[in-house]
N, C-alpha and C. Protein backbone atom coordinates (compact mmCIF):
# COMPACT_ATOMS: atom_id res chain seq x y z
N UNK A 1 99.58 51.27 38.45
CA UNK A 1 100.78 50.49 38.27
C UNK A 1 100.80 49.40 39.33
N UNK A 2 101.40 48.09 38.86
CA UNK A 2 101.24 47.37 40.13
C UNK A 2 102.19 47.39 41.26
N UNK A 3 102.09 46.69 42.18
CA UNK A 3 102.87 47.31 43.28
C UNK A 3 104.35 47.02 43.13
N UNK A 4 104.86 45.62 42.40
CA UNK A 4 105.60 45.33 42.38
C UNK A 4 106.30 46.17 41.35
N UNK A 5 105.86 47.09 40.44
CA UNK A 5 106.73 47.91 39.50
C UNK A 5 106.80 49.56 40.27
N UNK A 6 106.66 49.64 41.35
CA UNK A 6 106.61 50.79 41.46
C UNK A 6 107.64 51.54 42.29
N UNK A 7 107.99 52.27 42.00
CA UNK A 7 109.37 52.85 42.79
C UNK A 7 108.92 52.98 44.41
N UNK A 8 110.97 52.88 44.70
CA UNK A 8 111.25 52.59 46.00
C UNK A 8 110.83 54.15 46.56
N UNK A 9 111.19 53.98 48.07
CA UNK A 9 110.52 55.75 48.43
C UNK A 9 111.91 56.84 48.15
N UNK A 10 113.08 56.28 47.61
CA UNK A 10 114.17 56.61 47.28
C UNK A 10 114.47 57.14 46.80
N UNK A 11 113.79 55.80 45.66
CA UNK A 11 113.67 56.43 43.71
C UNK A 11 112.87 57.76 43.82
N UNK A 12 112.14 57.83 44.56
CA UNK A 12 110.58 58.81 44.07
C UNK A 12 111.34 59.92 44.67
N UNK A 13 111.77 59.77 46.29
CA UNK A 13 112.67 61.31 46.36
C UNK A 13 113.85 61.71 45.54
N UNK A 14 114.28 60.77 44.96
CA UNK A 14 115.80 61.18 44.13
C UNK A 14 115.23 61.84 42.91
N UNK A 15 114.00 61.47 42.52
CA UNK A 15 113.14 61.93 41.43
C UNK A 15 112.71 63.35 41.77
N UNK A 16 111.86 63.21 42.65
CA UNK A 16 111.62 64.78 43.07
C UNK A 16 112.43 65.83 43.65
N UNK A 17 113.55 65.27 43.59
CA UNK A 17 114.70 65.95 43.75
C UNK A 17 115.36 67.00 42.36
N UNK A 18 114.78 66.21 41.72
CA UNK A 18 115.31 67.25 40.44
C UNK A 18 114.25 67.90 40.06
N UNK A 19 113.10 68.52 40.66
CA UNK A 19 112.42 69.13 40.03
C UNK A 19 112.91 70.44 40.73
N UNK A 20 112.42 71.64 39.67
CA UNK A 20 112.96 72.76 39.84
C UNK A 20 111.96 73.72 40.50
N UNK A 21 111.02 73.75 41.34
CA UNK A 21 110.36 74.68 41.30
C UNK A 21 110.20 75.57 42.29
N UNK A 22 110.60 76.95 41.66
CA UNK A 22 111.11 77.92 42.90
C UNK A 22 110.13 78.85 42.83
N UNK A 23 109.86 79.54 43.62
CA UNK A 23 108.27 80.42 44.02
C UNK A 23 108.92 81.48 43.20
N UNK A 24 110.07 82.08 42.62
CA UNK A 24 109.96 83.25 42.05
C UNK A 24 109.95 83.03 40.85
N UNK A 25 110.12 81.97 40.20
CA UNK A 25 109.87 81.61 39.05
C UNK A 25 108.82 81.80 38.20
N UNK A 26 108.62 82.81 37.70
CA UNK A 26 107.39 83.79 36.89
C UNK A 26 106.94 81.94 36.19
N UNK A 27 107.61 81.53 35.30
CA UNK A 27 107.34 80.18 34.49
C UNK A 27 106.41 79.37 34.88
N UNK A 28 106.90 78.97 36.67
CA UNK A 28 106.47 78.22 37.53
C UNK A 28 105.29 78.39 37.53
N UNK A 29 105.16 79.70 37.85
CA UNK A 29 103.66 80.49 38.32
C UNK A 29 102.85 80.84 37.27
N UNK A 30 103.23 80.68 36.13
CA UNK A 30 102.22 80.86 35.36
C UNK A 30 101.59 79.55 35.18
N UNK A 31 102.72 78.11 35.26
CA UNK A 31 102.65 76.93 35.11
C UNK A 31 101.44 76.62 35.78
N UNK A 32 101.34 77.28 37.52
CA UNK A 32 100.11 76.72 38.50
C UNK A 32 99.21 77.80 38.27
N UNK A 33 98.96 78.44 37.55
CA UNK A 33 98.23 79.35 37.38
C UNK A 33 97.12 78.87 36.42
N UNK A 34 97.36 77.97 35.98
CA UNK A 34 95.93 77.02 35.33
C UNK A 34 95.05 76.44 36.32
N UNK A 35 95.57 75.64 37.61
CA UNK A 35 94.80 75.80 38.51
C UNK A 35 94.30 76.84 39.34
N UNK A 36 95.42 77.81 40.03
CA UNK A 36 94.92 79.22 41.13
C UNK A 36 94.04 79.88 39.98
N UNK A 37 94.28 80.37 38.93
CA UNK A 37 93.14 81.12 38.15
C UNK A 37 91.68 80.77 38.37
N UNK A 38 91.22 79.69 37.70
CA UNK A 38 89.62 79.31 38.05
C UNK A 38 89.36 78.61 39.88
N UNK A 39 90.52 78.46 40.31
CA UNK A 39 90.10 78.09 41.81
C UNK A 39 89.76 79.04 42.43
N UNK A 40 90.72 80.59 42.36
CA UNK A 40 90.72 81.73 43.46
C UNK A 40 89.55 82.75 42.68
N UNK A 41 89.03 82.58 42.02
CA UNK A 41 87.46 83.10 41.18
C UNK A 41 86.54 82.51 41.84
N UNK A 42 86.56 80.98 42.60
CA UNK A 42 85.45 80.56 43.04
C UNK A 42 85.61 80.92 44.51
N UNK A 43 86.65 81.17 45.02
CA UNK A 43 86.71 81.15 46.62
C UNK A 43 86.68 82.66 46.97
N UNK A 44 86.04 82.24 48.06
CA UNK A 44 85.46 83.64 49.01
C UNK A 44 86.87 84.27 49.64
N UNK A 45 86.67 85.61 49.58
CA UNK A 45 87.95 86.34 50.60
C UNK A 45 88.33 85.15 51.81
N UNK A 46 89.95 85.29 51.76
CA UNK A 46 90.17 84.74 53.04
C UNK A 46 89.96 83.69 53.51
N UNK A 47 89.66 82.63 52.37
CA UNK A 47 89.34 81.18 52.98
C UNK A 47 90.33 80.70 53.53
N UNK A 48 90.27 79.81 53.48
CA UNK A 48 91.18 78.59 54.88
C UNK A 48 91.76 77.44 53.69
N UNK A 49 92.87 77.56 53.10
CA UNK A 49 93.00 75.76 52.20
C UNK A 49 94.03 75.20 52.74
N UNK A 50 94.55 74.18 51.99
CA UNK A 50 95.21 73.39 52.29
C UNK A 50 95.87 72.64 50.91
N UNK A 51 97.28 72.45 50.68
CA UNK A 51 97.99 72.87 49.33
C UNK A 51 98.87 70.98 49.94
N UNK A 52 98.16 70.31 49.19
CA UNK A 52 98.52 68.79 49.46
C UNK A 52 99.31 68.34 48.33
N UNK A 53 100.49 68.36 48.24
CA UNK A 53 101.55 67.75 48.06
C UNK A 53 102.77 68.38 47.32
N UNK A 54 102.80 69.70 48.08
CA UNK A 54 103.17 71.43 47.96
C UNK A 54 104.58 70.85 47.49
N UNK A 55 105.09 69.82 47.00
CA UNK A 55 106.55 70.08 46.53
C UNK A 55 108.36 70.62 47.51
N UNK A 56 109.14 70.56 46.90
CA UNK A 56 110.59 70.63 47.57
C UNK A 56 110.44 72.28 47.40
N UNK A 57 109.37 73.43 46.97
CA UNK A 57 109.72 74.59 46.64
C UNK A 57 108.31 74.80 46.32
N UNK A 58 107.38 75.31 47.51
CA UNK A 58 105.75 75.27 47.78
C UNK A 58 105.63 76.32 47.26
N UNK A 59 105.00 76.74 46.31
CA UNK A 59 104.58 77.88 45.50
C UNK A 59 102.91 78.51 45.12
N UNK A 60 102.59 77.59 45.04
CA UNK A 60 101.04 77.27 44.93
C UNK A 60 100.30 78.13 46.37
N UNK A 61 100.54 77.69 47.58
CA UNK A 61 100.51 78.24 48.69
C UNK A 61 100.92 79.85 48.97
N UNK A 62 101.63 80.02 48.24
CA UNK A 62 102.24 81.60 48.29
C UNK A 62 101.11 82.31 47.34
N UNK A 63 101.18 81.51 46.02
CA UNK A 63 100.09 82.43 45.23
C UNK A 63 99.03 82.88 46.23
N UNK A 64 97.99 81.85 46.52
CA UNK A 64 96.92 81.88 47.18
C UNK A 64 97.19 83.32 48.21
N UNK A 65 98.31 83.23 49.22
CA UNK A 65 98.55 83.94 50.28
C UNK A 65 98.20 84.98 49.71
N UNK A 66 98.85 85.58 48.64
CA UNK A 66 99.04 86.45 48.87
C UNK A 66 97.86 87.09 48.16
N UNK A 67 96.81 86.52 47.97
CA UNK A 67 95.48 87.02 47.74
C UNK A 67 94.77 86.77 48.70
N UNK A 68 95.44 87.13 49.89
CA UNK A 68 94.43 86.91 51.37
C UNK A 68 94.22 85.51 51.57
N UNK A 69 94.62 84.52 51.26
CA UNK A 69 94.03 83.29 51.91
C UNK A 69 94.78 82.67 53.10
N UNK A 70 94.46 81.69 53.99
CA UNK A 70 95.36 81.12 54.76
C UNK A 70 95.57 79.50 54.14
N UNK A 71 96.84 79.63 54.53
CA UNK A 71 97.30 77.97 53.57
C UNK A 71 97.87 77.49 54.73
N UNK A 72 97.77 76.43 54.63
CA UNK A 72 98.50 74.81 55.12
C UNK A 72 99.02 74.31 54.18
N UNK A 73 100.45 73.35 54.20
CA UNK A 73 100.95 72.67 53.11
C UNK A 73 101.03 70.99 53.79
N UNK A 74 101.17 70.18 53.23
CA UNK A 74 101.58 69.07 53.12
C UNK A 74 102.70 68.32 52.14
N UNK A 75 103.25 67.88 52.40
CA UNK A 75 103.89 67.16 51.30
C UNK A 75 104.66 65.67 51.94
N UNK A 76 104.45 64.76 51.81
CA UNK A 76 105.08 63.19 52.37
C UNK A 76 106.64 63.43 52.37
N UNK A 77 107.09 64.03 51.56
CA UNK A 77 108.94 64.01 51.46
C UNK A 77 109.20 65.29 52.31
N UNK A 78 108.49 66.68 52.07
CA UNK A 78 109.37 67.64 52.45
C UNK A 78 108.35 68.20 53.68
N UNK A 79 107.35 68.10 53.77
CA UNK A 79 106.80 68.84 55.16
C UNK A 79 105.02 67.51 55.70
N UNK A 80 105.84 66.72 56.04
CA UNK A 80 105.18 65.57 56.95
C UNK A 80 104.64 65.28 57.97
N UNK A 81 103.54 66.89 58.05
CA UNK A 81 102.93 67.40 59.07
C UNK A 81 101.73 66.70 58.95
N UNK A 82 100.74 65.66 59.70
CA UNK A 82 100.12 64.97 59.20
C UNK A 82 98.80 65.70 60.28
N UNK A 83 99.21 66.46 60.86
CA UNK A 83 97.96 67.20 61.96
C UNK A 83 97.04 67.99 60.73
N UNK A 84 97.79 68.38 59.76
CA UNK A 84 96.80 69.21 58.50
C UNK A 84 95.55 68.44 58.49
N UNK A 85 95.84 67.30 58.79
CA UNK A 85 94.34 66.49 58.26
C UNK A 85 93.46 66.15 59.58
N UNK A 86 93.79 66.71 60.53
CA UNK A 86 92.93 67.15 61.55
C UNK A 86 92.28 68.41 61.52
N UNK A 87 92.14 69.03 60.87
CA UNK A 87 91.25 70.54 60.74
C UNK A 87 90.52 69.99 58.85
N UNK A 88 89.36 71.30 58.79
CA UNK A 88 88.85 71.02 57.76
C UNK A 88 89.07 72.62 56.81
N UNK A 89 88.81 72.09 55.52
CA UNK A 89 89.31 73.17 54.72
C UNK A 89 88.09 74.13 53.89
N UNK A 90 88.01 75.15 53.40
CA UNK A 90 87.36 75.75 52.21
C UNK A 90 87.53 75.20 51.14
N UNK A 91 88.82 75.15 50.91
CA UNK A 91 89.19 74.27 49.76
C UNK A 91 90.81 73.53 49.90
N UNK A 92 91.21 72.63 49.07
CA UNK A 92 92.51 71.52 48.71
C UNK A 92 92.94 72.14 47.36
N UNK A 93 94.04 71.91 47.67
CA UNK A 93 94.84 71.68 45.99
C UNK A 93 95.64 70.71 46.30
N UNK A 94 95.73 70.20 44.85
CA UNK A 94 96.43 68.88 44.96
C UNK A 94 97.21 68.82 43.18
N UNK A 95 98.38 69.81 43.25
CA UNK A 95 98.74 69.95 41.80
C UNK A 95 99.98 69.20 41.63
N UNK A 96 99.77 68.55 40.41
CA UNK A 96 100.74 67.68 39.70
C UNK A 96 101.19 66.35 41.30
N UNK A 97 100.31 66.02 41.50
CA UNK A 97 100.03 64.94 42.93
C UNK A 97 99.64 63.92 42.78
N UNK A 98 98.52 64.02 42.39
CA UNK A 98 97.43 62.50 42.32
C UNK A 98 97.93 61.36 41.39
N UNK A 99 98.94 62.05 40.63
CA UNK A 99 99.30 60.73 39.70
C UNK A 99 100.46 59.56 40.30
N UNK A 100 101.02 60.21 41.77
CA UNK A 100 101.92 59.64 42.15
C UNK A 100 101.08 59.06 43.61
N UNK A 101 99.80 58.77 43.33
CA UNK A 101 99.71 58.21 44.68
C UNK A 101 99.25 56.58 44.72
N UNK A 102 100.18 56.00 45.35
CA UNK A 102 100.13 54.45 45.60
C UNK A 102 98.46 53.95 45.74
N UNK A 103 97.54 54.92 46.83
CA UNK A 103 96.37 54.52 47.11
C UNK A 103 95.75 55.78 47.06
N UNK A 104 95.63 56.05 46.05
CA UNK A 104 94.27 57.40 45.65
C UNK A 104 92.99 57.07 46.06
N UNK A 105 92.49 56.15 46.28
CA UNK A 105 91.11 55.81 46.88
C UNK A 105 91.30 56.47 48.47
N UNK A 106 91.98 55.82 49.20
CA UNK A 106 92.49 56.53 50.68
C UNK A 106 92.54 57.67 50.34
N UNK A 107 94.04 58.06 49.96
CA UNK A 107 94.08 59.83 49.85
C UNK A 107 92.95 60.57 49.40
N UNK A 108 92.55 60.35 48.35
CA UNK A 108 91.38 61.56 47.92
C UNK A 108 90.28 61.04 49.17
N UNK A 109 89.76 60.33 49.33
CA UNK A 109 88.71 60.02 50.63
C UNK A 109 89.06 60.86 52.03
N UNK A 110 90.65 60.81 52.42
CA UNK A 110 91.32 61.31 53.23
C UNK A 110 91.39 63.36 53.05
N UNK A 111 91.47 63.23 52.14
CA UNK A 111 90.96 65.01 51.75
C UNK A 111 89.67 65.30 51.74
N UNK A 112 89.05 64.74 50.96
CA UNK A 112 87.68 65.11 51.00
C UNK A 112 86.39 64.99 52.36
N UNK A 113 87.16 64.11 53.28
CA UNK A 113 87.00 64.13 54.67
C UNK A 113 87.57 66.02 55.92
N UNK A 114 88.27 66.21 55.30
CA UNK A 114 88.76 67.45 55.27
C UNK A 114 88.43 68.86 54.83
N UNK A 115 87.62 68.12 53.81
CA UNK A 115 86.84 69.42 53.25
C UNK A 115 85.20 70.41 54.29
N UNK A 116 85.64 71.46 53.79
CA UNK A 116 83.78 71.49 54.39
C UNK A 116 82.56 71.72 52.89
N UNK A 117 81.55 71.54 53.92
CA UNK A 117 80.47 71.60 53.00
C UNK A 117 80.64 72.77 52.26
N UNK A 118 80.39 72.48 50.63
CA UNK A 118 80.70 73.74 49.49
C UNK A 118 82.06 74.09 49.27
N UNK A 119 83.14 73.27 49.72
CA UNK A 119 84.23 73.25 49.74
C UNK A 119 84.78 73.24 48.28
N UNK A 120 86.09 73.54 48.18
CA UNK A 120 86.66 73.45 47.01
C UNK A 120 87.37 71.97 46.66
N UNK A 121 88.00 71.16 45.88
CA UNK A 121 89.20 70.45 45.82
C UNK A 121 89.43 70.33 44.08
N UNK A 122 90.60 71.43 44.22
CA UNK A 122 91.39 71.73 42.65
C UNK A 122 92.38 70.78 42.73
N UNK A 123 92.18 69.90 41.82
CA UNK A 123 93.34 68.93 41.28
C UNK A 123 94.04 69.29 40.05
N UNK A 124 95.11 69.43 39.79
CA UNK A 124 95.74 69.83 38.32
C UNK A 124 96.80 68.22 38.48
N UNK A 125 96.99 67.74 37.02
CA UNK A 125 97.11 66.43 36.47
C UNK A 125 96.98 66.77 35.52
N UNK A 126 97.72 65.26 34.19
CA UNK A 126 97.45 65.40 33.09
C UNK A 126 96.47 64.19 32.72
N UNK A 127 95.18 64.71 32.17
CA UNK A 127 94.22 63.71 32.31
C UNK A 127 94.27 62.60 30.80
N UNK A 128 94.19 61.63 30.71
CA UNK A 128 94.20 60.40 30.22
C UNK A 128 93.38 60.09 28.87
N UNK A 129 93.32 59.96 27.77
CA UNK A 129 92.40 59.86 27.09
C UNK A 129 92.06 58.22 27.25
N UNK A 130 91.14 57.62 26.93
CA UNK A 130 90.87 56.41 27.23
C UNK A 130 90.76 55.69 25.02
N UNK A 131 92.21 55.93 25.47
CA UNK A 131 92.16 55.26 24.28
C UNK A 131 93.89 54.29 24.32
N UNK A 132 94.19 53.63 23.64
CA UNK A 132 95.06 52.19 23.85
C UNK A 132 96.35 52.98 23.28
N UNK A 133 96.25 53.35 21.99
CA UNK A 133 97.00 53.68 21.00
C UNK A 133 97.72 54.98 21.75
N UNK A 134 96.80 56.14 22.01
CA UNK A 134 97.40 57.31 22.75
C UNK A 134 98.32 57.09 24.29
N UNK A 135 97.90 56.05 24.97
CA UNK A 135 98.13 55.51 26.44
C UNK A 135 99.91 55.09 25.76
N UNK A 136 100.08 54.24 24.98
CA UNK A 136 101.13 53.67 24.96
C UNK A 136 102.41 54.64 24.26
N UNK A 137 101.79 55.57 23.44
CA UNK A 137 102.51 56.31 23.04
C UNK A 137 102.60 58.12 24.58
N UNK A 138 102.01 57.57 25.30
CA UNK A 138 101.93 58.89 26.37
C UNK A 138 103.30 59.15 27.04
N UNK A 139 103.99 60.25 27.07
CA UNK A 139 105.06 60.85 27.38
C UNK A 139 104.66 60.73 29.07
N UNK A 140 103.72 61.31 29.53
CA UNK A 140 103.82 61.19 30.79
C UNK A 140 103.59 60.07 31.71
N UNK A 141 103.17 58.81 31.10
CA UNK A 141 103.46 57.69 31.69
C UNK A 141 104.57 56.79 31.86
N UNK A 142 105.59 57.46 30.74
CA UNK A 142 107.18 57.01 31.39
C UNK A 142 107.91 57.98 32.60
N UNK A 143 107.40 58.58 33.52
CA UNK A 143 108.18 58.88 34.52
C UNK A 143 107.75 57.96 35.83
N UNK A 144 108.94 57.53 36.32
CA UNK A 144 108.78 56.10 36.97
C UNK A 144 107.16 56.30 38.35
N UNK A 145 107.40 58.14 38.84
CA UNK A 145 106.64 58.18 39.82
C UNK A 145 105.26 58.59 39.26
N UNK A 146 105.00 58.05 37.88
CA UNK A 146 103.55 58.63 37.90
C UNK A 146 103.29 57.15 37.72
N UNK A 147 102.44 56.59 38.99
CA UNK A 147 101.98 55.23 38.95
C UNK A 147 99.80 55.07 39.30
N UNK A 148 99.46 56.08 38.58
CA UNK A 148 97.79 56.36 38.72
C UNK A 148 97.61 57.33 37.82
N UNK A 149 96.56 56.89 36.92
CA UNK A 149 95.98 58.05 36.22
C UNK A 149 94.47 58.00 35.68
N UNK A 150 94.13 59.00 35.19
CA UNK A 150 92.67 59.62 35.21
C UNK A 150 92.26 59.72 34.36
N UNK A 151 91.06 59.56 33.42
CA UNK A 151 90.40 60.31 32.54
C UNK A 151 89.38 60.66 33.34
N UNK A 152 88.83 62.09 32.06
CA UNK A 152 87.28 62.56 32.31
C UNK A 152 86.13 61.81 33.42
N UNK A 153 86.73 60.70 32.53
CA UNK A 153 85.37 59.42 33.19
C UNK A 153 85.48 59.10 34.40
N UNK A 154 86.88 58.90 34.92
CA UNK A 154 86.74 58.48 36.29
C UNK A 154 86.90 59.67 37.18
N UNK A 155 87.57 60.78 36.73
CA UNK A 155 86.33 61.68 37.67
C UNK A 155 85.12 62.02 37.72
N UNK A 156 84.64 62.08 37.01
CA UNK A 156 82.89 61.93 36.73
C UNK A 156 82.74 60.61 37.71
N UNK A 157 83.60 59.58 37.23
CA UNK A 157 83.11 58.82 38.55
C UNK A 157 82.94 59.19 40.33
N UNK A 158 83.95 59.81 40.71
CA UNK A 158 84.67 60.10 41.93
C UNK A 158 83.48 61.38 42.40
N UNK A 159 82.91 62.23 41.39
CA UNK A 159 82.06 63.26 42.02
C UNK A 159 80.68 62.90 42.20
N UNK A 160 80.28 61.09 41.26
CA UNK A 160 79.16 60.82 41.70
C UNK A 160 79.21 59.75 42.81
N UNK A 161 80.47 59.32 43.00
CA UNK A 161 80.40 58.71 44.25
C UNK A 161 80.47 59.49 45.32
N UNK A 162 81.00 61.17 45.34
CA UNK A 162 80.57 61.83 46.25
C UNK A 162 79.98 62.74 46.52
N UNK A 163 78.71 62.71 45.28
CA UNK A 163 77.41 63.76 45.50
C UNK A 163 78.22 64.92 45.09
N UNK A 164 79.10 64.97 44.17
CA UNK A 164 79.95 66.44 44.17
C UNK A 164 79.30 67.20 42.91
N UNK A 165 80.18 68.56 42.57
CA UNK A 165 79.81 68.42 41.24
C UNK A 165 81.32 68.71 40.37
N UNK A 166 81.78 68.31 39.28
CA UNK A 166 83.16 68.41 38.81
C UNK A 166 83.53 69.47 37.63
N UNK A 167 83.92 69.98 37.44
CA UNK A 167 84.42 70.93 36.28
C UNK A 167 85.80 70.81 35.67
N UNK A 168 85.73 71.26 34.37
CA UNK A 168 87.37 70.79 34.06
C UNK A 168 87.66 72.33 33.25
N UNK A 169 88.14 73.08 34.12
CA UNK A 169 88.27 74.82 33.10
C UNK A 169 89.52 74.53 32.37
N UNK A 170 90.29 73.57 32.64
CA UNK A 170 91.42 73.54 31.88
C UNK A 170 91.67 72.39 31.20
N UNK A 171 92.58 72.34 30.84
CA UNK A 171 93.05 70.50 30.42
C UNK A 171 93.50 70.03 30.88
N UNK A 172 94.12 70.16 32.14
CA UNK A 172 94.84 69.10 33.08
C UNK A 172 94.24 69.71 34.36
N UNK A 173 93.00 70.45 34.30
CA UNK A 173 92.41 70.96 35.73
C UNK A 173 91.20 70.48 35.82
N UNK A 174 90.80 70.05 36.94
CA UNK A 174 89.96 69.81 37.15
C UNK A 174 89.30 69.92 38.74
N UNK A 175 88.07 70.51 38.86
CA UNK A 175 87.49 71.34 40.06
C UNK A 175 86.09 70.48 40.86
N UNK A 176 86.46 70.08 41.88
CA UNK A 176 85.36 69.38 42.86
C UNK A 176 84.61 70.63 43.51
N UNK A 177 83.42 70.28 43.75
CA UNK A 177 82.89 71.22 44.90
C UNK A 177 81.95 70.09 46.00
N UNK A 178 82.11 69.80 46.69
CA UNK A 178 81.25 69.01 47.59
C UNK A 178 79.50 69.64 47.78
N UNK A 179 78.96 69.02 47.97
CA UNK A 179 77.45 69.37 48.41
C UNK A 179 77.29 70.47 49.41
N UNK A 180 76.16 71.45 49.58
CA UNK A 180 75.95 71.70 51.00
C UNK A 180 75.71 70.91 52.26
């Protein structure tokens, strides 16, 4: 989206203000459970992640916990701890995130700097078909804060610009692993 159409930092918290998502919310959790399912199958007991852009009601982070992992959260509105990105991770999640980021080239570069070798980074998004007709009729490109989006292709791009390899177990999931 260009810069000049894109919401104030206002709009975007008054926006994420109405989202509902509370960690006991069975719904919720089944909701992120398209990503934790094929992520916590690939990760070793007890890894180390880091849950980037954990929301007003971090849930994602709890799943993980409580299958032994240690989490870090981030989020720009509600926990603006920016030292997270001084340590490195096993793996990232980054659910229902990437579509709201002004400069995804930075950010994802900025995580994946974070990662370690064989690392994880689970993104959940709704990915894009690259077609004109479907784009204009897309439900999820009228919410003011989704200003970036993805198809297949340009992650396929993003894992050969970083030697990765990419998987998509779901339809709005999709799984990095960095090199050794």
């Amino acid at each position: 989206m260009p810069p000049k159409d894109r919401p104030e930092r206002n709009e975007e918290f008054a926006r994420y203000e109405t989202h509902e998502n509370d960690p006991h919310d069975e719904g919720y959790r089944d909701f992120l459970s398209q990503l934790f399912d094929p992520l916590n199958n690939l990760l070793e007991p007890k890894s180390k992640g880091l849950d980037f852009g954990s929301g007003p009601g971090p849930t994602l982070n709890l799943m993980l916990e409580e299958e032994g992992h240690q989490m870090r959260i981030y989020d720009s509105f509600y926990d603006d701890d920016e030292s997270v990105f001084e340590e490195t991770y096993d793996f990232i999640t980054a659910t229902e995130v990437v579509e709201h980021l002004f400069h995804p080239g930075k950010e994802l570069e900025r995580l994946w700097e974070c990662l370690r070798p064989g690392g994880y980074l689970g993104i959940m998004t709704k990915i894009a078909k690259d077609d004109v007709d479907f784009f204009a009729d897309w439900h999820y490109r009228l919410d003011i804060t989704h200003v970036t989006f993805y198809t297949k292709d340009t992650f396929r791009w993003i894992a050969n610009h970083w030697n990765a390899s990419v998987k998509f177990p779901q339809d709005r999931v999709v799984i990095f692993q960095k090199s050794e």
